[in-house]
C-alpha atoms as a PDB file:
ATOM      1  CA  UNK A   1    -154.687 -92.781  89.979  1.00  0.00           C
ATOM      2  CA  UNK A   2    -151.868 -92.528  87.281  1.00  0.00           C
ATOM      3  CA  UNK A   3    -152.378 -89.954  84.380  1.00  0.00           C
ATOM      4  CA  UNK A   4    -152.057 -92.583  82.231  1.00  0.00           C
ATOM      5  CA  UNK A   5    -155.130 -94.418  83.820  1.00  0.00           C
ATOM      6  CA  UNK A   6    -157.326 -91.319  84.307  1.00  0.00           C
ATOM      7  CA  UNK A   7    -156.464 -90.011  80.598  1.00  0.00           C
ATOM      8  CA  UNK A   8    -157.795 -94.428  79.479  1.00  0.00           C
ATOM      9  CA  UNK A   9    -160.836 -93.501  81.823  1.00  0.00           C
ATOM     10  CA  UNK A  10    -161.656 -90.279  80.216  1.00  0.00           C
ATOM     11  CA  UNK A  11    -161.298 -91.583  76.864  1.00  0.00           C
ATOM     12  CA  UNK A  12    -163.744 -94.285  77.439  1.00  0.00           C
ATOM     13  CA  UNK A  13    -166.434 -91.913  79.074  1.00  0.00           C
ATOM     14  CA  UNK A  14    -165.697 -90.101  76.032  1.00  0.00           C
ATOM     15  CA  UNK A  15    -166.601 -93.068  73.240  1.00  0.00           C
ATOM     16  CA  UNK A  16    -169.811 -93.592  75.841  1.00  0.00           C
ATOM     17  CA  UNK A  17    -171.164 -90.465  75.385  1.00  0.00           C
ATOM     18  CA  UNK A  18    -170.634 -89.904  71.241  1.00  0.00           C
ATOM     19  CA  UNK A  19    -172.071 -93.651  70.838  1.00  0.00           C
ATOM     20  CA  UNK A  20    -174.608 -92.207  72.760  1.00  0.00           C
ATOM     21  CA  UNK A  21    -175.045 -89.070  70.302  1.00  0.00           C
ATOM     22  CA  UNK A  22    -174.414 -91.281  67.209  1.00  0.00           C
ATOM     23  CA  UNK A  23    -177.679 -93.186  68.283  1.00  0.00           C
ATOM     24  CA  UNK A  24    -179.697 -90.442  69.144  1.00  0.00           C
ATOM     25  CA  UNK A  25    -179.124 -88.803  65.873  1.00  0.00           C
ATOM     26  CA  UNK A  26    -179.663 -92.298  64.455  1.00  0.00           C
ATOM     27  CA  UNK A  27    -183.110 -92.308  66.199  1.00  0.00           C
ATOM     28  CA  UNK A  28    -184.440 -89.002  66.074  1.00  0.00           C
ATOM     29  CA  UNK A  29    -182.705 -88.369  62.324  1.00  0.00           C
ATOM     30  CA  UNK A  30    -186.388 -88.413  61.114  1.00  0.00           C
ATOM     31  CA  UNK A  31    -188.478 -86.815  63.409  1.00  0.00           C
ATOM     32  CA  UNK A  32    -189.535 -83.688  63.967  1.00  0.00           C
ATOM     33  CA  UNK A  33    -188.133 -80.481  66.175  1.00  0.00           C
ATOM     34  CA  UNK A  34    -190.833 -81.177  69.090  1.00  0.00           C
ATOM     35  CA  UNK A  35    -189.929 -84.784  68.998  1.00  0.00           C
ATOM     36  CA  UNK A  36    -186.443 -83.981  69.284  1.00  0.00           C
ATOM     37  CA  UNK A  37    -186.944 -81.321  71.888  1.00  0.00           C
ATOM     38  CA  UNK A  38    -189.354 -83.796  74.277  1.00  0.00           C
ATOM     39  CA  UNK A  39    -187.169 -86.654  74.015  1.00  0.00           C
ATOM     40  CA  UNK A  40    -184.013 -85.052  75.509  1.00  0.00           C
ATOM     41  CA  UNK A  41    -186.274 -83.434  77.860  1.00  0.00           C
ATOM     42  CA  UNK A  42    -187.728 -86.989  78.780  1.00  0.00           C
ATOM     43  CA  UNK A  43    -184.047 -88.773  77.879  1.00  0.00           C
ATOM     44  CA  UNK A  44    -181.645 -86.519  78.490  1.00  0.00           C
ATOM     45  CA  UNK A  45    -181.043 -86.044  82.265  1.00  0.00           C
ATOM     46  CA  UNK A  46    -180.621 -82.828  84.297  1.00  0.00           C
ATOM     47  CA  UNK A  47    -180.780 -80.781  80.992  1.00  0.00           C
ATOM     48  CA  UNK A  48    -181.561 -76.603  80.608  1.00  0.00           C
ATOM     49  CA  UNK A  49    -182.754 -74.719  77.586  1.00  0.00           C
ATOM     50  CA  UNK A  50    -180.125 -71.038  77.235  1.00  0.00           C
ATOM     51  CA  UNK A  51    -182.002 -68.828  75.115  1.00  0.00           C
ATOM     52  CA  UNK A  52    -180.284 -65.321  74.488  1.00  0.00           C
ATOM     53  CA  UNK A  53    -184.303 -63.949  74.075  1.00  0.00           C
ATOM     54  CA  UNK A  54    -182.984 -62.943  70.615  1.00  0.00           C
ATOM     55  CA  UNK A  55    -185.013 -62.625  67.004  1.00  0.00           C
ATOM     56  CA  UNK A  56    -186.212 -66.513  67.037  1.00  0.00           C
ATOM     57  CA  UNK A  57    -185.763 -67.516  70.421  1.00  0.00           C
ATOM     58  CA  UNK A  58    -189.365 -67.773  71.120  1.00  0.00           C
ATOM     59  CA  UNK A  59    -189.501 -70.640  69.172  1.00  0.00           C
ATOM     60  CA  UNK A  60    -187.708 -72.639  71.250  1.00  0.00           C
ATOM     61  CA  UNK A  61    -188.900 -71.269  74.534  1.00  0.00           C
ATOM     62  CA  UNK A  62    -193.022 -71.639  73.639  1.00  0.00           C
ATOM     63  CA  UNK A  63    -192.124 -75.435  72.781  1.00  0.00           C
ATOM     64  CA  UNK A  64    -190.594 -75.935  76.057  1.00  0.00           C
ATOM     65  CA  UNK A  65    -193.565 -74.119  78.112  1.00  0.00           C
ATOM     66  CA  UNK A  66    -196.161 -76.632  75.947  1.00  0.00           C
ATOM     67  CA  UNK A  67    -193.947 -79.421  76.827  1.00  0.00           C
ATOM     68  CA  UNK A  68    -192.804 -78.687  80.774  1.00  0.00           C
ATOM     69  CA  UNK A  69    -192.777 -75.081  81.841  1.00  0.00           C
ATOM     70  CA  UNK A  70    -190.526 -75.788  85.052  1.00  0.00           C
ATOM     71  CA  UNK A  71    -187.631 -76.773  82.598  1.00  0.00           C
ATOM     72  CA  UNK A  72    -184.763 -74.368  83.549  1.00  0.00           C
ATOM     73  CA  UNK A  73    -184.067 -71.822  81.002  1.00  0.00           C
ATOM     74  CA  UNK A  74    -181.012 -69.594  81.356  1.00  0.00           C
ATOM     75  CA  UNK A  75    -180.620 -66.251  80.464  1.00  0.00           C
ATOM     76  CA  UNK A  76    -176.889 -64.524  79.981  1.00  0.00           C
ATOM     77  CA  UNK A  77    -177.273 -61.009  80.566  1.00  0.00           C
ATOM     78  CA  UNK A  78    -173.763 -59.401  79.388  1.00  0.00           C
ATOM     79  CA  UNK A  79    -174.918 -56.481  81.044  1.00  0.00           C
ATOM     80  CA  UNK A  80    -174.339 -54.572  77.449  1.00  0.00           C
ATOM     81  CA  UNK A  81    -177.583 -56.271  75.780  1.00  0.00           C
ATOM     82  CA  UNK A  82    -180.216 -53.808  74.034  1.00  0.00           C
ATOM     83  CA  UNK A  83    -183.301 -52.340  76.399  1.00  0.00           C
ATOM     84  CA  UNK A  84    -185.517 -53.570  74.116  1.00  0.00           C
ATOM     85  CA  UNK A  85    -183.845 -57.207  74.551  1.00  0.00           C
ATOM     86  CA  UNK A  86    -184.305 -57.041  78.364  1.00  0.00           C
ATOM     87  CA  UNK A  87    -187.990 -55.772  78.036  1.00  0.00           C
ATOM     88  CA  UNK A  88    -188.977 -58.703  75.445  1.00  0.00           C
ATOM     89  CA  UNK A  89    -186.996 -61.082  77.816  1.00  0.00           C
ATOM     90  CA  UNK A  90    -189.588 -60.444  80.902  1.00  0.00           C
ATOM     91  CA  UNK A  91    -192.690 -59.840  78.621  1.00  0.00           C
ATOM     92  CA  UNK A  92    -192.166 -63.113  76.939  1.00  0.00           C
ATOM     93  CA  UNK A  93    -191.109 -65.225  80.245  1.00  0.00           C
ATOM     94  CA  UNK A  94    -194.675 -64.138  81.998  1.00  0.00           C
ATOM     95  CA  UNK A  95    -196.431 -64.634  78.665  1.00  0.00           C
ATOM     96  CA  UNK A  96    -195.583 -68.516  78.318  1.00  0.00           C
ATOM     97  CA  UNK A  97    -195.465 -68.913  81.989  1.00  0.00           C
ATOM     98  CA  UNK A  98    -191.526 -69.941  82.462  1.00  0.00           C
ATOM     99  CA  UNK A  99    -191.140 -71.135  85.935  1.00  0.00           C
ATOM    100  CA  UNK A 100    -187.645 -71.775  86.012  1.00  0.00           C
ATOM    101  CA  UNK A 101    -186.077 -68.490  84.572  1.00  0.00           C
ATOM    102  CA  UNK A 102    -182.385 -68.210  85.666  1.00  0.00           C
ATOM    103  CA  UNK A 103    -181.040 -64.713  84.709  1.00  0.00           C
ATOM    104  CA  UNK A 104    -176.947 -64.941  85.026  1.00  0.00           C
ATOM    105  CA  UNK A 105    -174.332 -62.672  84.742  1.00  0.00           C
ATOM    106  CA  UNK A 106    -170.985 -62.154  84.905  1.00  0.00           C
ATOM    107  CA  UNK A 107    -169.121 -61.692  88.802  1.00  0.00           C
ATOM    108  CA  UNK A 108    -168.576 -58.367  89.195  1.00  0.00           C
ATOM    109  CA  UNK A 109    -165.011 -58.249  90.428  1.00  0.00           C
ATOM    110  CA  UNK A 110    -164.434 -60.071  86.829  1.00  0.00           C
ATOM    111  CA  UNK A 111    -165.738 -57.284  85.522  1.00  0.00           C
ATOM    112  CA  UNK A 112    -163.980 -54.345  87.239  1.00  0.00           C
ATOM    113  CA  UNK A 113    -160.626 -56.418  86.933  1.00  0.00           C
ATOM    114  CA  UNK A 114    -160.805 -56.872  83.402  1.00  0.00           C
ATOM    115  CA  UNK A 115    -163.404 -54.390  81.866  1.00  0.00           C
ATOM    116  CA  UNK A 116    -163.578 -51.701  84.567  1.00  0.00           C
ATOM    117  CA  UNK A 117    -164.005 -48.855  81.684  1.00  0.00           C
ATOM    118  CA  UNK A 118    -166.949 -51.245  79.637  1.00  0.00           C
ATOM    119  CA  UNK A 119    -164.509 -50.798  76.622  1.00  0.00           C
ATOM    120  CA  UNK A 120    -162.865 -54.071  76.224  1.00  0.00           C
ATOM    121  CA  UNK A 121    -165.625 -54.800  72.911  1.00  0.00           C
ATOM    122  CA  UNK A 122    -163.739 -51.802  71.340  1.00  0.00           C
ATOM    123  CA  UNK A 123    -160.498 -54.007  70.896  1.00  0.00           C
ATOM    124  CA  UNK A 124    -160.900 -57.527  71.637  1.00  0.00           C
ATOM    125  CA  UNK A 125    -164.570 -58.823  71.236  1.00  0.00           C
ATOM    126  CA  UNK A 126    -163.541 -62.407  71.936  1.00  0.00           C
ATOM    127  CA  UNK A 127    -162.038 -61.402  75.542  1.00  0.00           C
ATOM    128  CA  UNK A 128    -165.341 -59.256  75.970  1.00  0.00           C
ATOM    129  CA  UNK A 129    -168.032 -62.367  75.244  1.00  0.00           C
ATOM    130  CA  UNK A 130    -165.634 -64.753  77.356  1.00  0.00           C
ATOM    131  CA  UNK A 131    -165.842 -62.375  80.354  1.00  0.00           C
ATOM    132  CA  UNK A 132    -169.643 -61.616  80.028  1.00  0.00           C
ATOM    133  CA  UNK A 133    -170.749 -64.985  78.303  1.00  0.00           C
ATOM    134  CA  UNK A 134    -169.017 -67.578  78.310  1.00  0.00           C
ATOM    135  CA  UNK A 135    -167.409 -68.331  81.637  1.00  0.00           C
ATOM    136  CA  UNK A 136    -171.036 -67.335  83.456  1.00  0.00           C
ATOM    137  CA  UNK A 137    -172.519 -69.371  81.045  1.00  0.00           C
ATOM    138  CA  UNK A 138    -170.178 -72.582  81.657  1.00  0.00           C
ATOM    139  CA  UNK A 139    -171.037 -71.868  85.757  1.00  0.00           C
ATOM    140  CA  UNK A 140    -174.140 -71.790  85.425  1.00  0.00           C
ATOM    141  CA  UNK A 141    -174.247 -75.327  83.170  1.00  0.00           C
ATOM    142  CA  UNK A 142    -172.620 -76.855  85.995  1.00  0.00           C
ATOM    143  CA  UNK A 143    -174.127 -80.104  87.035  1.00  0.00           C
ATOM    144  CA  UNK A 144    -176.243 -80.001  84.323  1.00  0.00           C
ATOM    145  CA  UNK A 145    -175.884 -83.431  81.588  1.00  0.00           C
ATOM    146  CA  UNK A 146    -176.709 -81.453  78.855  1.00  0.00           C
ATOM    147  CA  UNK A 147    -178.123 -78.546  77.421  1.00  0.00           C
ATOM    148  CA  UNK A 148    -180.718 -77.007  74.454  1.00  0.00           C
ATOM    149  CA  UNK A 149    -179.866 -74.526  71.852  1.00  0.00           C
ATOM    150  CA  UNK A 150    -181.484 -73.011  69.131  1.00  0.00           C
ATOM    151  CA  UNK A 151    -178.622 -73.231  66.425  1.00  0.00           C
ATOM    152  CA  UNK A 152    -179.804 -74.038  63.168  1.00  0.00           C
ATOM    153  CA  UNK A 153    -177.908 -74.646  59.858  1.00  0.00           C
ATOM    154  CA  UNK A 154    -178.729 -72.035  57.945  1.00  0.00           C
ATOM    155  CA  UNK A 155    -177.166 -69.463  60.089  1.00  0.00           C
ATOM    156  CA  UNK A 156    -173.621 -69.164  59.050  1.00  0.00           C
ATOM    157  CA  UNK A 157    -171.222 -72.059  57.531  1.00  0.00           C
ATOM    158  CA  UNK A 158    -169.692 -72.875  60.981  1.00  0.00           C
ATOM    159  CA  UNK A 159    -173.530 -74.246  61.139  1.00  0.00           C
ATOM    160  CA  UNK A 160    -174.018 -76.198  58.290  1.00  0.00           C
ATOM    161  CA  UNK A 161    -173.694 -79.540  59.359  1.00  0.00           C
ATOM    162  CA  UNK A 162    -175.258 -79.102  62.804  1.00  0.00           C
ATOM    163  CA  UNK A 163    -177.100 -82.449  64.279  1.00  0.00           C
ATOM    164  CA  UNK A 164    -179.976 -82.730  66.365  1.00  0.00           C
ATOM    165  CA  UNK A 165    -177.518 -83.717  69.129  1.00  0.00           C
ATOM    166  CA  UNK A 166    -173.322 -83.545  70.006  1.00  0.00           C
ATOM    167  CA  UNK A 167    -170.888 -83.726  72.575  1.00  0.00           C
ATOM    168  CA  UNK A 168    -169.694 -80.580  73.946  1.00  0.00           C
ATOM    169  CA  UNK A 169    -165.672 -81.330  74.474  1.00  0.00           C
ATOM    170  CA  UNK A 170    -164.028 -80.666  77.282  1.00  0.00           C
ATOM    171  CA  UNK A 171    -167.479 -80.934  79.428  1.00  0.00           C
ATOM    172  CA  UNK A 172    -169.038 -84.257  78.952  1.00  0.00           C
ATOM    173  CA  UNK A 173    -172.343 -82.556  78.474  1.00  0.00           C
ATOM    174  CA  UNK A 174    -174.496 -83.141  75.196  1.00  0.00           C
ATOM    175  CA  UNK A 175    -175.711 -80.336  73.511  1.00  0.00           C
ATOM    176  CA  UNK A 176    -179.315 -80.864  71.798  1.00  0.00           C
ATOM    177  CA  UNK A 177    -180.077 -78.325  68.777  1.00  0.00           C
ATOM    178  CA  UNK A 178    -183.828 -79.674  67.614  1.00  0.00           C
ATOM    179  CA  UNK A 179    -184.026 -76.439  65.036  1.00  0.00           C
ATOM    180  CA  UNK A 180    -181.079 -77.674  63.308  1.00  0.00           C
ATOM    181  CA  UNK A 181    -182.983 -78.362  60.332  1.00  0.00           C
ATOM    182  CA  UNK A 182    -185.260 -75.691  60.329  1.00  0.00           C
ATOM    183  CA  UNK A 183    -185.171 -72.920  57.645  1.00  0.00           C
ATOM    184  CA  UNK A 184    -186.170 -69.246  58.318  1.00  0.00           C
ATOM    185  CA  UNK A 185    -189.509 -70.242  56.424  1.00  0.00           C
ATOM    186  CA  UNK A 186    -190.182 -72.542  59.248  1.00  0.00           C
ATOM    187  CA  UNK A 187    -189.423 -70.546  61.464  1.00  0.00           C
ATOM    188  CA  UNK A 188    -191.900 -67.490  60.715  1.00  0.00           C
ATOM    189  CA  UNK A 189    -194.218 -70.117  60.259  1.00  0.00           C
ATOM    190  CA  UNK A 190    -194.246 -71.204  63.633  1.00  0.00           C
ATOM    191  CA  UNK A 191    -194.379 -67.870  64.773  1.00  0.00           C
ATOM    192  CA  UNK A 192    -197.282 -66.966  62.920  1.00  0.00           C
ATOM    193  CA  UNK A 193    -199.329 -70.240  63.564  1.00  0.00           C
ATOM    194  CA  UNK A 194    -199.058 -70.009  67.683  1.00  0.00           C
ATOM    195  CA  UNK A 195    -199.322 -65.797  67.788  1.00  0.00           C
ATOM    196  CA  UNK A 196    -195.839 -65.396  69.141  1.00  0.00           C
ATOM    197  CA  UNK A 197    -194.351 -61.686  69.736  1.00  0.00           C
ATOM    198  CA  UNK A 198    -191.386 -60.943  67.999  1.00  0.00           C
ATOM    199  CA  UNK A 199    -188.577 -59.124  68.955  1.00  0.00           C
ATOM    200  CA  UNK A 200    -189.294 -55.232  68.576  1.00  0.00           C
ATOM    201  CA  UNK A 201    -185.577 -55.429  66.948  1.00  0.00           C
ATOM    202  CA  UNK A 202    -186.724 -57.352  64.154  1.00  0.00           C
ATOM    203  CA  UNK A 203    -188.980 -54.702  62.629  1.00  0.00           C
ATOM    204  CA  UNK A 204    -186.005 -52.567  62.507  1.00  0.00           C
ATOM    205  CA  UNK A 205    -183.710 -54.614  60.529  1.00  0.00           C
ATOM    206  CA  UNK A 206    -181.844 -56.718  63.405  1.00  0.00           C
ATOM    207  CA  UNK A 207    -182.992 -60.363  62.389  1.00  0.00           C
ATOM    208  CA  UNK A 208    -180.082 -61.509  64.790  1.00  0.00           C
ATOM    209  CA  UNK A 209    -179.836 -59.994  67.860  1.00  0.00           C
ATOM    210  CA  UNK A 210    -176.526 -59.729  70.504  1.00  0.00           C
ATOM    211  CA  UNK A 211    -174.730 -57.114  72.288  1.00  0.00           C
ATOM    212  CA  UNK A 212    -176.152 -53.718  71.855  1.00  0.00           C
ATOM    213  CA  UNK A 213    -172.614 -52.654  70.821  1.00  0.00           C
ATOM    214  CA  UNK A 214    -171.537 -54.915  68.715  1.00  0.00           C
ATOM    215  CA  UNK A 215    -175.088 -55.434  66.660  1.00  0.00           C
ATOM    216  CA  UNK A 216    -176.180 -53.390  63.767  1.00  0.00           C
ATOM    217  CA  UNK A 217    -179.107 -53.223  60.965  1.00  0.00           C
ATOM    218  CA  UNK A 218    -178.851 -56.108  58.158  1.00  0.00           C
ATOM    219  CA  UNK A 219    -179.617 -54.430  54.562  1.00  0.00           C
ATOM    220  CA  UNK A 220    -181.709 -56.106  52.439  1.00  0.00           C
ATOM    221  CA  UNK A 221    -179.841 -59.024  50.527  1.00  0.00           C
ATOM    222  CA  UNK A 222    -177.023 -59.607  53.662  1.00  0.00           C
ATOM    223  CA  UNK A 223    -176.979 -63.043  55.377  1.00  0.00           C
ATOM    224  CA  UNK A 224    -178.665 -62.470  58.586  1.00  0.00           C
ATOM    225  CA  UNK A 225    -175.691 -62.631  60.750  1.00  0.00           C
ATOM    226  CA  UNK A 226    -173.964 -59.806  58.894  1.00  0.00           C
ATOM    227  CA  UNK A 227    -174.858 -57.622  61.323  1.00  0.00           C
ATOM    228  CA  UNK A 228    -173.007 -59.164  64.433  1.00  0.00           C
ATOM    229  CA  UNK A 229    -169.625 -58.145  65.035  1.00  0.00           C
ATOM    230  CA  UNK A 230    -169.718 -56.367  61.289  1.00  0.00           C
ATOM    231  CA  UNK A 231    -166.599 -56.513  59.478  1.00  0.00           C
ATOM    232  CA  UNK A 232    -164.691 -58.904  61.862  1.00  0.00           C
ATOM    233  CA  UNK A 233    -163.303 -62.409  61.532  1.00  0.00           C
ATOM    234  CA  UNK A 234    -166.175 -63.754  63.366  1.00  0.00           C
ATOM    235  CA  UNK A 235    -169.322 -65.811  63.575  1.00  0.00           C
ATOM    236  CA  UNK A 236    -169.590 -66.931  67.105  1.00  0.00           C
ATOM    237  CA  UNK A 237    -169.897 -65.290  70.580  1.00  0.00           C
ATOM    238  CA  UNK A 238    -168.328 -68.014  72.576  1.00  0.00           C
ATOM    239  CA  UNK A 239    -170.325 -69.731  74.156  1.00  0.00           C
ATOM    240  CA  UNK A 240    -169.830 -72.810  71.626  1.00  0.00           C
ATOM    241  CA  UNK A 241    -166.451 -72.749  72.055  1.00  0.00           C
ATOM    242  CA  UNK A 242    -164.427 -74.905  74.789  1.00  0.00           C
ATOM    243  CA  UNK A 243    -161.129 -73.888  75.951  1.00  0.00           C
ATOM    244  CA  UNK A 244    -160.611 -71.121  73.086  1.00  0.00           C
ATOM    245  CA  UNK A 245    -161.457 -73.661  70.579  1.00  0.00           C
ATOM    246  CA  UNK A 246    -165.134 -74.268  68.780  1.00  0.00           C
ATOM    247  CA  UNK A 247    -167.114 -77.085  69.336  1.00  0.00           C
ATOM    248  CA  UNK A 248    -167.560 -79.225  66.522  1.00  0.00           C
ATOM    249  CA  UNK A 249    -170.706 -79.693  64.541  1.00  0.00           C
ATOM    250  CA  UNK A 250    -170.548 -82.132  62.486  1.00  0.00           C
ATOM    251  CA  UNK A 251    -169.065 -85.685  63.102  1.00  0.00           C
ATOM    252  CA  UNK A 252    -167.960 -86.278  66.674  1.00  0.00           C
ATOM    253  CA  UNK A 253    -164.074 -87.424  66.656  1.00  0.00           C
END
């Protein structure tokens, strides 16, 4: 087939899929998180929940065991995450009875090719979360249609126009965020009303959680994402990001 023709076909499987996200929005714009959450489970195709097992993850992860434990969850482990991270990860996954736990990481001759001394955070943390993030993460997403996240607006102002649902460029997935609207009052609040453990982290002054080396303690008064990659140009790991670029959240082009 001529570039020409495949680059017409793409284009239209393109303005499928974001008239398909313009109407979902347009559906769901009402409803609540779980409503959101069970419809693309019900709607969405071959879909997976990632969950980094972080300060609110639970969340996300008790409302998919109420609605269908067996729905795949993946779990990126960068191999550099906090103990206490990996420990919550298991204790949480037995407690709400996850069937369909996928713990990923990075190929290990990646690794040794590009990180061999474990110092490549030191200089260039966007390399780093590529090589331990995002390209296991995009493997593992293969042959999936879309995927859940628990991005909500109120996180930092790359956030702040987040939908329920978008197109992920470059992938033709659809990403589904059903917290999106949620503020950190809901949150606790959901926490508290179903008994969910928090992160051990939390209590310490992490109320968002990454990369052991490249997370610190949030002082009273910071945004809650001060503490990742403190200091730097930066508000993302990667993983939202598609061929170096970010994936919009707001109106799909």
């Amino acid at each position: 087939m001529p570039l020409d023709e495949i680059q017409t076909e793409l284009g239209a499987d393109r303005r499928i899929l974001s008239e398909k996200v313009d109407a979902l929005n347009r559906r769901y714009r009402h409803h609540s998180a779980t409503d959101v959450l069970r419809g693309a489970l019900l709607d969405g195709g071959d879909i997976a929940l990632v969950s980094s097992f972080g300060a609110e993850s639970v969340v996300l992860l008790h409302m998919v065991a109420v609605s269908d434990k067996s729905t795949p969850v993946i779990f990126v482990d960068t191999q550099m995450l906090f103990t206490e991270t990996l420990v919550y990860q298991a204790e949480v996954a037995e407690r709400l009875g996850l069937s369909n736990l996928r713990i990923i990481q990075a190929d290990q001759d990646d690794v040794e090719r590009a990180d061999p001394y474990r110092a490549l955070h030191t200089h260039n943390t966007d390399a780093c979360c590529t090589l331990r993030k995002t390209i296991p993460l995009q493997r593992a997403l293969r042959g999936f249609e879309g995927w859940i996240t628990g991005r909500k607006r109120f996180q930092a102002g790359s956030r702040d126009a987040l939908d329920f649902f978008e197109v992920e460029d470059g992938t033709g997935r659809i990403k589904v965020n059903p917290l999106a609207h949620w503020a950190p009052e809901d949150v606790r609040a959901y926490m508290d009303e179903n008994r969910l453990p928090r992160h051990p982290l939390v209590a310490k002054g992490y109320p968002s959680i990454g990369c052991a080396p490249c997370t610190s303690p949030v002082k009273p008064g910071e945004d809650p994402r001060a503490g990742r990659w403190r200091d730097q140009n930066k508000e993302e790991c990667g993983i939202h990001f598609v061929d170096g670029k970010m994936v919009r959240t707001g109106e799909q082009a």
